[in-house]
Protein backbone atom coordinates (compact mmCIF):
# COMPACT_ATOMS: atom_id res chain seq x y z
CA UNK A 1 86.22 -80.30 -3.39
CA UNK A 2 83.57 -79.07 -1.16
CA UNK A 3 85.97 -78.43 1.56
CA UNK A 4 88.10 -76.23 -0.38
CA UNK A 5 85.44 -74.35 -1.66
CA UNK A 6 84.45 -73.58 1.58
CA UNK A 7 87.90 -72.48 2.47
CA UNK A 8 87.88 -70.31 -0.27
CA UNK A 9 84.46 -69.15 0.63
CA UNK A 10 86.25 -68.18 3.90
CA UNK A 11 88.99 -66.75 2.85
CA UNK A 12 87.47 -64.37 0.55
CA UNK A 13 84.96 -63.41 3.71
CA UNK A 14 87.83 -62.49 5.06
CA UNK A 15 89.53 -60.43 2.79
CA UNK A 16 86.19 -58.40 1.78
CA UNK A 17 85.96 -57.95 5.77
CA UNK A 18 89.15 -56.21 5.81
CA UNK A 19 88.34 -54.35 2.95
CA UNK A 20 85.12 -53.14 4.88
CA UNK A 21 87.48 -52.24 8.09
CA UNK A 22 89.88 -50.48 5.81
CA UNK A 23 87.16 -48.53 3.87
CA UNK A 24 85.71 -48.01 7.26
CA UNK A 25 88.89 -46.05 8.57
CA UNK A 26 89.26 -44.31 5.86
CA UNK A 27 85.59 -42.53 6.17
CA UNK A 28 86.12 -41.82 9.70
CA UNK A 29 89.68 -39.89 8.94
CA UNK A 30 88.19 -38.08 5.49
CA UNK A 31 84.65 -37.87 5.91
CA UNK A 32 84.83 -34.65 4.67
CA UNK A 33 86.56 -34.80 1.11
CA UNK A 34 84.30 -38.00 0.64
CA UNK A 35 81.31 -35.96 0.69
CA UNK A 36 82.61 -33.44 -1.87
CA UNK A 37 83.09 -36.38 -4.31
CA UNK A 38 81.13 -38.87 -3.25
CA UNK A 39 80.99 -40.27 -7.32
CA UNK A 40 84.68 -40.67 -7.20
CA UNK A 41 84.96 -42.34 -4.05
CA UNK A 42 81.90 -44.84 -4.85
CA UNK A 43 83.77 -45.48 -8.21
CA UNK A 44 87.21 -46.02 -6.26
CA UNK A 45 84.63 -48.98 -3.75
CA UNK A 46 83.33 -50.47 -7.19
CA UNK A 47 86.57 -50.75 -8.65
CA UNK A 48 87.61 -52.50 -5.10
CA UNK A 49 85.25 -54.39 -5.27
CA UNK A 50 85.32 -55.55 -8.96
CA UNK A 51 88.88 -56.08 -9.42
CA UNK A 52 89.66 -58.19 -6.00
CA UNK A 53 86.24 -59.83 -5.85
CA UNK A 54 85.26 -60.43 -9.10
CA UNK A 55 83.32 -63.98 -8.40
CA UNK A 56 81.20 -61.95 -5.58
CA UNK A 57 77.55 -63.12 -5.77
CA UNK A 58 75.11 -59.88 -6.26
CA UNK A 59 73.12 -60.04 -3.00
CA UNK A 60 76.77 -59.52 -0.66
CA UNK A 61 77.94 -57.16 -3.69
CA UNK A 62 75.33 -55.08 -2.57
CA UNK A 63 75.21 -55.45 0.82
CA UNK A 64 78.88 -54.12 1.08
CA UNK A 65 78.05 -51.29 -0.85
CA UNK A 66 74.64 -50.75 1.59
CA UNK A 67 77.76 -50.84 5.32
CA UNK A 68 79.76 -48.50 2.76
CA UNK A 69 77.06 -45.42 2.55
CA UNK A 70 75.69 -46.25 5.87
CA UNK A 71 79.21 -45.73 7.18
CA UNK A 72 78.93 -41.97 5.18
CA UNK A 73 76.05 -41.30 6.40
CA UNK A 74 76.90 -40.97 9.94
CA UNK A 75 79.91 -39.72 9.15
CA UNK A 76 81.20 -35.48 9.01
CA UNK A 77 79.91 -32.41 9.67
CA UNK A 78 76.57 -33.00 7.19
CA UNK A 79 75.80 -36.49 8.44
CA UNK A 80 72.77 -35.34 10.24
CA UNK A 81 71.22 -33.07 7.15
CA UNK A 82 68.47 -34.80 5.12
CA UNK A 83 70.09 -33.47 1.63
CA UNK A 84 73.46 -35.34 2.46
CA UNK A 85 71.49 -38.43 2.94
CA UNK A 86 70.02 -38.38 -0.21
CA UNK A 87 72.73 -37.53 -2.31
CA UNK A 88 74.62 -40.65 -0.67
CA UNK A 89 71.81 -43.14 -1.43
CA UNK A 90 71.42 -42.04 -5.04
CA UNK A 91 74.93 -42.17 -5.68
CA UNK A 92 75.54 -45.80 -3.75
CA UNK A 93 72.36 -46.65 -6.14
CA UNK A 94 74.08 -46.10 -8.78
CA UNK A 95 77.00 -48.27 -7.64
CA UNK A 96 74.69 -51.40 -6.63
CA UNK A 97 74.24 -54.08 -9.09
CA UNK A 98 70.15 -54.01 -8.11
CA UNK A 99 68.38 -50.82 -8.25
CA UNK A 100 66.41 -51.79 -5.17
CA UNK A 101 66.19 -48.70 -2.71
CA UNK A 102 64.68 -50.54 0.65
CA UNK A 103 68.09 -51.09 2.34
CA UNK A 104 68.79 -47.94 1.73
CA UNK A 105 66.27 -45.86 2.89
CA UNK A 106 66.33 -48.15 5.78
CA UNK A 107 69.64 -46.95 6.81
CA UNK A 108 68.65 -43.28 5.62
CA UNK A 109 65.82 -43.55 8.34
CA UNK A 110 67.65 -44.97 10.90
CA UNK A 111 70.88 -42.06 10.64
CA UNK A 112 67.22 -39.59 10.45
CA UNK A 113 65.82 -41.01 13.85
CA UNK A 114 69.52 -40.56 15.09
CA UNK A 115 70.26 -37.13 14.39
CA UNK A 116 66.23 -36.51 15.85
CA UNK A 117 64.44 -35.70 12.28
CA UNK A 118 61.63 -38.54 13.39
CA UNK A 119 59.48 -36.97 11.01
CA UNK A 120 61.69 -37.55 7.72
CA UNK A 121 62.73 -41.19 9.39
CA UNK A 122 58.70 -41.98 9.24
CA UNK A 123 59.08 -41.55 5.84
CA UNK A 124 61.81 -43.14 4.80
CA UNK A 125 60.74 -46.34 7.13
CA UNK A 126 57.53 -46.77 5.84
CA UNK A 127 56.12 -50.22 5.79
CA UNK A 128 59.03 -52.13 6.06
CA UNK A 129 57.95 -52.80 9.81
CA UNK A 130 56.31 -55.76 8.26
CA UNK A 131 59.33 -57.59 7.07
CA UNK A 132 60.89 -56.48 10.34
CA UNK A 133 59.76 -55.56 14.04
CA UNK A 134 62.49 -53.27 14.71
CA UNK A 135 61.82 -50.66 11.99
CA UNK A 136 58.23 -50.58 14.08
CA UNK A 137 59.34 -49.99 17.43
CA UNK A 138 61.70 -47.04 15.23
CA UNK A 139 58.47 -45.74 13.89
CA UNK A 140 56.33 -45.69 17.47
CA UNK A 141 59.75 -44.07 19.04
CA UNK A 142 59.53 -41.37 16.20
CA UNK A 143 55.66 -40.67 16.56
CA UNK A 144 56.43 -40.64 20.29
CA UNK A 145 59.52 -38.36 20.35
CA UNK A 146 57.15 -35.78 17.91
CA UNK A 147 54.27 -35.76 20.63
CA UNK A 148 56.88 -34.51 23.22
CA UNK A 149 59.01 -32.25 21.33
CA UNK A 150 57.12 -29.10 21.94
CA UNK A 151 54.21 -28.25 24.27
CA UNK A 152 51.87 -25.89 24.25
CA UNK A 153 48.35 -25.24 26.81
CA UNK A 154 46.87 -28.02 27.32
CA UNK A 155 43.84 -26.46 25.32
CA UNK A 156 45.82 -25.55 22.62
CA UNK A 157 45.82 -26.36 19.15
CA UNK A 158 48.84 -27.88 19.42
CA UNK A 159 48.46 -30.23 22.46
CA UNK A 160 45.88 -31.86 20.63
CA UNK A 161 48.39 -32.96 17.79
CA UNK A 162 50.80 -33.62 20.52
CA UNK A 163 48.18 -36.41 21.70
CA UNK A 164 47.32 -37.53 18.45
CA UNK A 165 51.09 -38.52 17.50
CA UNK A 166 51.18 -40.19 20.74
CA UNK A 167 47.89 -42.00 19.88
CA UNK A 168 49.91 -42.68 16.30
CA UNK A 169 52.85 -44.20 18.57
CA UNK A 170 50.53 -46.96 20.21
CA UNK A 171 48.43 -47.63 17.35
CA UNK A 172 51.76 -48.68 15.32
CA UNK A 173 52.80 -50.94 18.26
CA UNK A 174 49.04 -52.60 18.38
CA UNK A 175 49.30 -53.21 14.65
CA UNK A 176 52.05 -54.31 14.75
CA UNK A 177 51.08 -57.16 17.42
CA UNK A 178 47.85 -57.91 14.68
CA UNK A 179 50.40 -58.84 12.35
CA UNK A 180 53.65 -59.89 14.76
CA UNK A 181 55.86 -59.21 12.45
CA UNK A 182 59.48 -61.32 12.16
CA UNK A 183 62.46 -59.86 13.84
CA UNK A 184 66.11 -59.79 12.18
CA UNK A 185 64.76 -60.49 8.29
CA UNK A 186 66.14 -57.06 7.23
CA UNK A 187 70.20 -57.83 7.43
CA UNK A 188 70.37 -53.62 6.43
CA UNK A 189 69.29 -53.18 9.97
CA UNK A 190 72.04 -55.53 11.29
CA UNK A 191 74.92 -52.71 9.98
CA UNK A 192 73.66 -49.88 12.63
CA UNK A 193 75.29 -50.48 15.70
CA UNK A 194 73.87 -46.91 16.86
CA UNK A 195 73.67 -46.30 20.13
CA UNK A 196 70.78 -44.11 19.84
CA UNK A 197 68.81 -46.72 17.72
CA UNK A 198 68.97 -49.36 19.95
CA UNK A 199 67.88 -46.73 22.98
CA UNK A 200 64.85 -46.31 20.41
CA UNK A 201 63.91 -50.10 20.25
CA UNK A 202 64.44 -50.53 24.28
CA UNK A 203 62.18 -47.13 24.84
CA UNK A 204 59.14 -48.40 23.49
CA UNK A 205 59.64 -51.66 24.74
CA UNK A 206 59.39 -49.78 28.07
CA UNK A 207 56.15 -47.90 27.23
CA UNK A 208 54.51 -50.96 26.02
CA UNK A 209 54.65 -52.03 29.72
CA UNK A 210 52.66 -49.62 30.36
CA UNK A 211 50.37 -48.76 27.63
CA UNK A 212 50.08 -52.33 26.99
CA UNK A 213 50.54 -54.82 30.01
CA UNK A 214 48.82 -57.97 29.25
CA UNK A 215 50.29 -58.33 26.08
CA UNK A 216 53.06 -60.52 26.40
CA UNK A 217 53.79 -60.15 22.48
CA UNK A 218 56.36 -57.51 23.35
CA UNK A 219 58.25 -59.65 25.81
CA UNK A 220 58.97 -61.99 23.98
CA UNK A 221 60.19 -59.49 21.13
CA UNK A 222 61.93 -57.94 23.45
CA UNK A 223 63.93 -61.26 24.70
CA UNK A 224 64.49 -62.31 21.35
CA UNK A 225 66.14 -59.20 20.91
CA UNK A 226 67.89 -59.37 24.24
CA UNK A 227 69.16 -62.75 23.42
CA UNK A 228 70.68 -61.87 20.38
CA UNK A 229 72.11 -59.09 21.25
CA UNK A 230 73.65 -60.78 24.36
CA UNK A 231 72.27 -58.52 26.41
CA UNK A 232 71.84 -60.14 29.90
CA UNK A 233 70.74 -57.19 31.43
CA UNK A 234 67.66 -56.75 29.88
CA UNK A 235 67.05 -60.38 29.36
CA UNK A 236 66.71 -60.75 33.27
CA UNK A 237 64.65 -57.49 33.16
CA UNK A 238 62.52 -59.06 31.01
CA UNK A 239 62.27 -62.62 32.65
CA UNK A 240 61.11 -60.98 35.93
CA UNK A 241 59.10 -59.01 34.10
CA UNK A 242 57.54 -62.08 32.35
CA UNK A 243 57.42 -64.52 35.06
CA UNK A 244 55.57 -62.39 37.54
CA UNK A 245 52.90 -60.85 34.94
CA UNK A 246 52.56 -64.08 33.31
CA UNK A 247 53.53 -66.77 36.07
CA UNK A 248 51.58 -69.56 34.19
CA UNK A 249 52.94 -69.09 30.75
CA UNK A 250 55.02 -72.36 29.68
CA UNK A 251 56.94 -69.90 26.78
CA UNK A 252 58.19 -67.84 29.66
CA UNK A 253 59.20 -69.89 32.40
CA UNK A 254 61.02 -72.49 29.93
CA UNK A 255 62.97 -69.38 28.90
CA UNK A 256 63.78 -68.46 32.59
CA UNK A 257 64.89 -72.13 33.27
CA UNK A 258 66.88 -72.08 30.06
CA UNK A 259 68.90 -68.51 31.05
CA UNK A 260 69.11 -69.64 34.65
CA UNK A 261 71.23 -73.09 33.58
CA UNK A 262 73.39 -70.68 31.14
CA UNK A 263 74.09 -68.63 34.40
CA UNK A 264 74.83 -71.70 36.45
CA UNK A 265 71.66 -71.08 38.92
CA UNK A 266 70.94 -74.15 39.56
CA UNK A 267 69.22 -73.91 42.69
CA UNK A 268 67.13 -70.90 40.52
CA UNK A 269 66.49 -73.31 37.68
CA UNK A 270 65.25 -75.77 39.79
CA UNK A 271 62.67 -73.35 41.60
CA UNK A 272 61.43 -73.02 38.01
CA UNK A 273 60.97 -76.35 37.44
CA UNK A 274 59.02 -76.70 40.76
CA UNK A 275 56.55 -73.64 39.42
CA UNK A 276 56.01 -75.32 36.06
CA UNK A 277 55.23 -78.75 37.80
CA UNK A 278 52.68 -76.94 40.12
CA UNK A 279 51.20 -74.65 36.81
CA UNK A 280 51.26 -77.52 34.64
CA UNK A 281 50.55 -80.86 36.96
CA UNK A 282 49.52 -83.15 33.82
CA UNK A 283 52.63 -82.56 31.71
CA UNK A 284 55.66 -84.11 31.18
CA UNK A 285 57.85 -81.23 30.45
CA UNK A 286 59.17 -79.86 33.77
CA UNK A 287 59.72 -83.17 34.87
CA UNK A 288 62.03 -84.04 31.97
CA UNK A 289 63.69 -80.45 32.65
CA UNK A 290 64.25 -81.84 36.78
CA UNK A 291 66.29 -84.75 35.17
CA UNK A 292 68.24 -82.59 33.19
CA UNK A 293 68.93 -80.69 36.44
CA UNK A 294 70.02 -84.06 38.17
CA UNK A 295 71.74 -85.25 35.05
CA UNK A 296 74.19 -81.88 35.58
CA UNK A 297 74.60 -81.97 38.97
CA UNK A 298 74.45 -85.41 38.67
CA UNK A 299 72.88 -86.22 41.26
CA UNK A 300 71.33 -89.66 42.19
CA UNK A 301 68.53 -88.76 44.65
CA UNK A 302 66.90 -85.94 42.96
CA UNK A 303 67.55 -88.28 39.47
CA UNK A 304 65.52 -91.58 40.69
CA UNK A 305 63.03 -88.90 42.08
CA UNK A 306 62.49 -87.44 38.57
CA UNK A 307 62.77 -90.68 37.12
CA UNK A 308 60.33 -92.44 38.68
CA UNK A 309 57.95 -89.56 37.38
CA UNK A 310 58.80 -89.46 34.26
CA UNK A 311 57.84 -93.50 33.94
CA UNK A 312 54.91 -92.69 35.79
CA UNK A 313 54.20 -90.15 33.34
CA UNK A 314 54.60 -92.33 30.56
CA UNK A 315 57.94 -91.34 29.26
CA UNK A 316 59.25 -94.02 26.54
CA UNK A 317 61.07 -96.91 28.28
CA UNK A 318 63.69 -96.14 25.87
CA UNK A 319 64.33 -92.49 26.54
CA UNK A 320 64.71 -93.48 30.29
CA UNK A 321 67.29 -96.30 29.57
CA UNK A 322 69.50 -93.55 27.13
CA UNK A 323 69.05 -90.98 30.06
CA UNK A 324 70.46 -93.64 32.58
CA UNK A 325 73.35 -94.37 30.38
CA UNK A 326 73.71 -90.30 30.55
CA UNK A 327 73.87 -90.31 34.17
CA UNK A 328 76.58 -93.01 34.26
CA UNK A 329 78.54 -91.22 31.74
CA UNK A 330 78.61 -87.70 33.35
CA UNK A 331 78.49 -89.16 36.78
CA UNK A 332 82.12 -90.89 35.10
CA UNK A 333 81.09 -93.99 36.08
CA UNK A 334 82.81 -96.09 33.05
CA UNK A 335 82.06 -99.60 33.76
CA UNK A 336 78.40 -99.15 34.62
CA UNK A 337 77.96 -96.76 31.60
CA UNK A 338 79.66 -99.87 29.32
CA UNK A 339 77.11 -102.15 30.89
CA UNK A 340 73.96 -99.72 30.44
CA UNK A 341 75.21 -98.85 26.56
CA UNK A 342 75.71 -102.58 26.15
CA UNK A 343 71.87 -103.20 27.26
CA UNK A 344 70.71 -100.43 25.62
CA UNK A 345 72.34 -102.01 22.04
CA UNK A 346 70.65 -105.01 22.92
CA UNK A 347 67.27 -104.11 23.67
CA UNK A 348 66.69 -101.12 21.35
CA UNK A 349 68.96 -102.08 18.48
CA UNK A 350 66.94 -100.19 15.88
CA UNK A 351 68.07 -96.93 17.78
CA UNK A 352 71.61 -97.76 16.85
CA UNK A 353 71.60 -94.65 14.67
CA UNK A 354 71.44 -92.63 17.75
CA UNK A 355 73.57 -93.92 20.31
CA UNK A 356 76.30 -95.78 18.61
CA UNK A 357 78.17 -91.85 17.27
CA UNK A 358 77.46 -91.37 20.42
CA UNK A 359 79.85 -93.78 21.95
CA UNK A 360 82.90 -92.31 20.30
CA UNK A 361 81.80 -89.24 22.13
CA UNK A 362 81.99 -91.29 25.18
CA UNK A 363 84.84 -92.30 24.69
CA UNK A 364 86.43 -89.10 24.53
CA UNK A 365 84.78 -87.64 27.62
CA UNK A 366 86.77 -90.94 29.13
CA UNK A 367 90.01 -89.83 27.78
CA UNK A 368 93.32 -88.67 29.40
CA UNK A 369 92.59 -85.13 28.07
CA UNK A 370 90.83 -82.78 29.92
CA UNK A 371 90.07 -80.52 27.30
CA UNK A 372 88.81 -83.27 24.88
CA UNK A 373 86.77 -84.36 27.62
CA UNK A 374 85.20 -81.11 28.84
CA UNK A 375 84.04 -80.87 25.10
CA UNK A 376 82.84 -83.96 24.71
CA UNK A 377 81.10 -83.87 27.92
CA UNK A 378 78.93 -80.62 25.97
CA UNK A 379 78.21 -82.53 22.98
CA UNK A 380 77.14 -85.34 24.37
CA UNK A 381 74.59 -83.78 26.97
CA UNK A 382 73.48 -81.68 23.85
CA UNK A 383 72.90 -84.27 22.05
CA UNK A 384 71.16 -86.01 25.02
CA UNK A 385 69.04 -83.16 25.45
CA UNK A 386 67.82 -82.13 21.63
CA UNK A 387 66.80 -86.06 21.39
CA UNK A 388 64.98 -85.84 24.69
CA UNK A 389 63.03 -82.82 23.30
CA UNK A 390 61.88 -84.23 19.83
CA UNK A 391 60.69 -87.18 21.64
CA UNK A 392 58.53 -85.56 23.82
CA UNK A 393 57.88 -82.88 21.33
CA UNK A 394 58.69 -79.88 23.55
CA UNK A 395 59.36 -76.37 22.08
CA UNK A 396 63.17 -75.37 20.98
């Protein structure tokens, strides 16, 4: 039963996704007669919405009507007047099951800070920067883009409120490290894929480099961003950026080894490992990350290298024995990886849990075909390596 329900769960995700695309199309090609009766079209989206989807729980109900006005907004010859903006949220309110107005005016400030009325986008963003960091890098662009949108003697009455937005621009970026807010809890922000927006968000991150250099708060905003996004570019920006200002910071250079084995650098990742073994002589950490290195690469020096440190560094006699069993698995050594699971049964039987799903995967990474064995081979190690981490407790 559960498994059909979650077919239909998916199903219906898909049919209210090409409902969205359809709807979407349509804006683009009649933006204009929407706007002159916006009522009737929100009715027509209601009706769509009530008659195919009837079931729909309240929270995506909404949400789908919140992509639907967005998608107005920025769309026809009026999409950039404040007026327009608020005649599609309070219509689109009155088509929501809630009466809520955040997401809204969350998407009214961000088509504002588009079209370059920073000033009305302030507004509408208020202090939702708290439930999300993005709306307060918005808010900092805004102040900023004010402070340089007209200039005057550098006496004058108005150079001194250019300065003072500017001064508003880093104050809302220090408060906001005071109360590091979370980043992607407001899914209304998720809808804008805005060029312009995003240049906002990557702006300030810029200008905190230099307002604000030894606060590494922003970086790691700024890679989290970067990482969701899937934008490499800036996550390498950012990693130099990080590792230089802040060689010595364990956050940072486990991130740099982690993107550097995603790229395939190993010769990169393992110059990171040698800089966190140097920064951080006592722990165990780096040395655990230079066995997953060998473990990869599968190679048998560099492994009873690492190994031997680990055991010197007191890593559990079991973790060792399921990492050699790992080695002789990926290194496709079958009949010593039998032996080692066999010994590994017998001596730490209460681990069984673990290691015994495991050997199915094993078996498959020994099988005929290559593609069931390439993605065994990626479960297993990721199995490998999650367990490795909760035992020794290192960050995720």
């Amino acid at each position: 039963m559960a498994q059909d329900e979650k077919l239909g769960d998916a199903i219906r995700y898909e049919k209210i996704e090409n409902l969205r695309q359809d709807l979407y199309s349509y804006i683009d090609n009649n933006s204009e007669k929407i706007t002159i009766n916006l009522p009737v079209f929100f009715a027509h989206i209601v009706s769509a919405l009530d008659n195919g989807f009837p079931d729909i729980d309240s929270s995506k109900y909404d949400e789908f009507i919140d992509s639907i006005a967005y998608r107005v907004m920025t769309k026809g010859s009026q999409k950039d007047s404040k007026q327009n903006i608020e005649r599609i949220m309070k219509t689109a309110i009155r088509s929501k099951r809630s009466s809520g107005k955040a997401s809204l005016r969350i998407l009214g400030g961000l088509q504002l800070l588009s079209s370059g009325y920073f000033q009305d986008a302030i507004t509408y963003f208020a202090d939702y920067w708290k439930h999300d960091a993005r709306i307060g890098f918005y808010i900092a662009y805004c102040y900023y883009s004010i402070s340089k949108s007209k200039k005057g003697d550098e006496k004058s009455e108005l150079s001194r409120q250019n300065k003072e937005t500017e001064l508003a621009a880093r104050e809302q970026l220090l408060e906001m490290v005071r109360v590091t807010p979370p980043l992607y809890r407001l899914k209304p922000l998720d809808i804008c894929d805005d060029e312009n927006v995003d240049n906002a968000f990557w702006f300030m991150i810029k200008m905190t480099h230099w307002w604000f250099p030894n606060e590494r708060w922003f970086i790691q905003v700024g890679l989290e961003k970067a990482k969701k996004d899937k934008n490499e570019a800036k996550r390498v920006e950012l990693l130099n950026i990080a590792t230089v200002k802040f060689y010595n910071d364990l956050d940072f250079l486990r991130e740099s080894f982690n993107f550097r084995l995603e790229q395939g650098d190993g010769v990169g990742a393992n110059g990171i490992v040698k800089q966190m073994m140097q920064q951080y002589p006592d722990s165990i950490e780096p040395i655990y990350y230079g066995l997953k290195l060998s473990l990869i690469a599968t190679g048998k020096t560099s492994y009873t290298q690492y190994r031997s440190m680990a055991a010197g560094k007191g890593m559990p006699v079991y973790l060792i024995q399921i990492l050699d069993w790992a080695f002789y698995v990926l290194k496709e050594q079958e009949k010593e990886s039998v032996a080692q699971f066999r010994e590994l049964s017998r001596r730490f039987n209460s681990l069984s849990y673990f290691f015994i799903p495991l050997d199915y995967i094993v078996q498959d990474i020994f099988s005929d075909d290559k593609e069931k064995s390439k993605r065994a081979h990626m479960i297993f190690m990721d199995s490998i390596d999650l367990y490795a981490k909760k035992v020794m407790k290192i960050h995720t």
